[in-house]
Protein backbone atom coordinates (compact mmCIF):
# COMPACT_ATOMS: atom_id res chain seq x y z
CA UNK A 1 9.85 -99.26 75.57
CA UNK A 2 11.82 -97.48 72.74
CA UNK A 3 10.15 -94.09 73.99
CA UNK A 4 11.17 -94.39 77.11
CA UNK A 5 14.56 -95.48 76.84
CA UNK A 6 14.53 -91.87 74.88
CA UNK A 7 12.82 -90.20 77.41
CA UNK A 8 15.44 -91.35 79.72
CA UNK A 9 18.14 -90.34 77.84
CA UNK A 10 17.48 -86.62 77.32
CA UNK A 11 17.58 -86.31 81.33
CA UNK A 12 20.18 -82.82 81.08
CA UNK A 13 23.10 -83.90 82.67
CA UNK A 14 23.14 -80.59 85.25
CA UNK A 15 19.98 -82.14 86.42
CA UNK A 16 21.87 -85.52 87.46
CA UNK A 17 24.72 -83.47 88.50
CA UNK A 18 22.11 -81.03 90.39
CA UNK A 19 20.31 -83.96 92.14
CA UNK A 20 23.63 -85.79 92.82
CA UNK A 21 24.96 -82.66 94.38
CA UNK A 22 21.77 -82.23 96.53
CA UNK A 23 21.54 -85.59 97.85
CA UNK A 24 18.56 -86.37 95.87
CA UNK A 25 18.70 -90.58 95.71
CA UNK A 26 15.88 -93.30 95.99
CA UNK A 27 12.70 -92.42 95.34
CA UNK A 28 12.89 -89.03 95.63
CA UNK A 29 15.02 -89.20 92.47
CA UNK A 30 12.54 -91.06 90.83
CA UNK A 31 9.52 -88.64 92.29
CA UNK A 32 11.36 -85.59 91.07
CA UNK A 33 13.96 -85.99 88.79
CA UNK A 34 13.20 -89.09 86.30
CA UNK A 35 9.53 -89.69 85.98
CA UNK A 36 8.67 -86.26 84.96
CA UNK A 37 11.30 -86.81 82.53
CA UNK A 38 10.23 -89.97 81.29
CA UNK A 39 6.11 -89.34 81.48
CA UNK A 40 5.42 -87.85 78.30
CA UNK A 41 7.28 -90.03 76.47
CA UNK A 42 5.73 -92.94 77.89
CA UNK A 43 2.42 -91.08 77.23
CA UNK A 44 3.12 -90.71 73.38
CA UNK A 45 4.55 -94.93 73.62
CA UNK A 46 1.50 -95.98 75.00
CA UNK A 47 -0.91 -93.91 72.63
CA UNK A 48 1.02 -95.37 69.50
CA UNK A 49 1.16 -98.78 70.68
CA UNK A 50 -3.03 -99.05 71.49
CA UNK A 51 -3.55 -97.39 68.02
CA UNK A 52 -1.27 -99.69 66.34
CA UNK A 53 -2.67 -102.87 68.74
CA UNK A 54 -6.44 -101.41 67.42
CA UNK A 55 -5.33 -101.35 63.71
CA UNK A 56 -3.70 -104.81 64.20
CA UNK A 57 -7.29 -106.38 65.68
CA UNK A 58 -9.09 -105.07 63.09
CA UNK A 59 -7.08 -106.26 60.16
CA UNK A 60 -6.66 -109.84 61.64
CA UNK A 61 -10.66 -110.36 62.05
CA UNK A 62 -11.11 -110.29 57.92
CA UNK A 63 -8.68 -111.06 55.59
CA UNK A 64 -9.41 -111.87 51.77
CA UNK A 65 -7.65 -112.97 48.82
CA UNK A 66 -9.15 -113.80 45.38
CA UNK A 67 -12.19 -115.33 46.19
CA UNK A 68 -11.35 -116.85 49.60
CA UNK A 69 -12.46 -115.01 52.71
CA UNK A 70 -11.39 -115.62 56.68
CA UNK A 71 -13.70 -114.13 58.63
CA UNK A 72 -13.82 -113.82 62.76
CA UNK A 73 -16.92 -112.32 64.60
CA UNK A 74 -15.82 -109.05 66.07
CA UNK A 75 -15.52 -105.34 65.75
CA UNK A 76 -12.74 -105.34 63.08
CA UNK A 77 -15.26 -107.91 61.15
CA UNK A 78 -17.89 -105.23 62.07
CA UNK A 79 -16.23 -102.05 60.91
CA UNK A 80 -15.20 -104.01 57.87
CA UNK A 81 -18.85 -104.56 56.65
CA UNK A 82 -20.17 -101.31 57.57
CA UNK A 83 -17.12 -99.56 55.46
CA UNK A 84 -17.50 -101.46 52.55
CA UNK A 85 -21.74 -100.81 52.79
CA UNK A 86 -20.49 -96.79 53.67
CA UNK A 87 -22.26 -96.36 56.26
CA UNK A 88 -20.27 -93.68 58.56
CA UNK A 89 -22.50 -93.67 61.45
CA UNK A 90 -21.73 -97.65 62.50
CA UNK A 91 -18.10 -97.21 61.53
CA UNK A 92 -18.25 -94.20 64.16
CA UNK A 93 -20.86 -95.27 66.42
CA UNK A 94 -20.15 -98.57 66.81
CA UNK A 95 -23.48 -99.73 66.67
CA UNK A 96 -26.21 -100.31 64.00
């Protein structure tokens, strides 16, 4: 959301004026003037927020402190294991 509020906001203002001045309004303003704008910042939002939504899974399927252990069945669980046995090609892979 952030990202595109910012994406939205660096819209020149001679391109508002421009479309304003051409008649450009509805969904031709959208079409032309505001998502191209706002599309690769919504690109770069949505990339960051599935990496940080894949970290997040991973870290809430095993969590450990001293000697007590929570464990949930799952690929976070999975790459977990296989990290702490090194074994690169499951961590990658995905599969044993």
């Amino acid at each position: 959301m952030f990202n595109i509020i910012a994406g939205a906001s660096t819209i020149p203002a001679e391109m508002r004026y421009a479309a304003t001045n051409f008649g450009v309004k509805g969904w031709l303003w959208w079409r032309r003037v505001a998502l191209p704008a706002v599309l690769p910042f919504y690109v770069t939002g949505a990339i960051t927020a599935s990496g940080g939504s894949w970290n997040a899974a991973q870290v809430s399927e095993l969590v450990s402190w001293g000697h007590t252990e929570i464990r949930a069945r799952g690929l976070g669980s999975y790459i977990a294991d296989a990290a702490a046995a090194d074994n690169f090609h499951q961590i990658v892979l995905g599969w044993p």
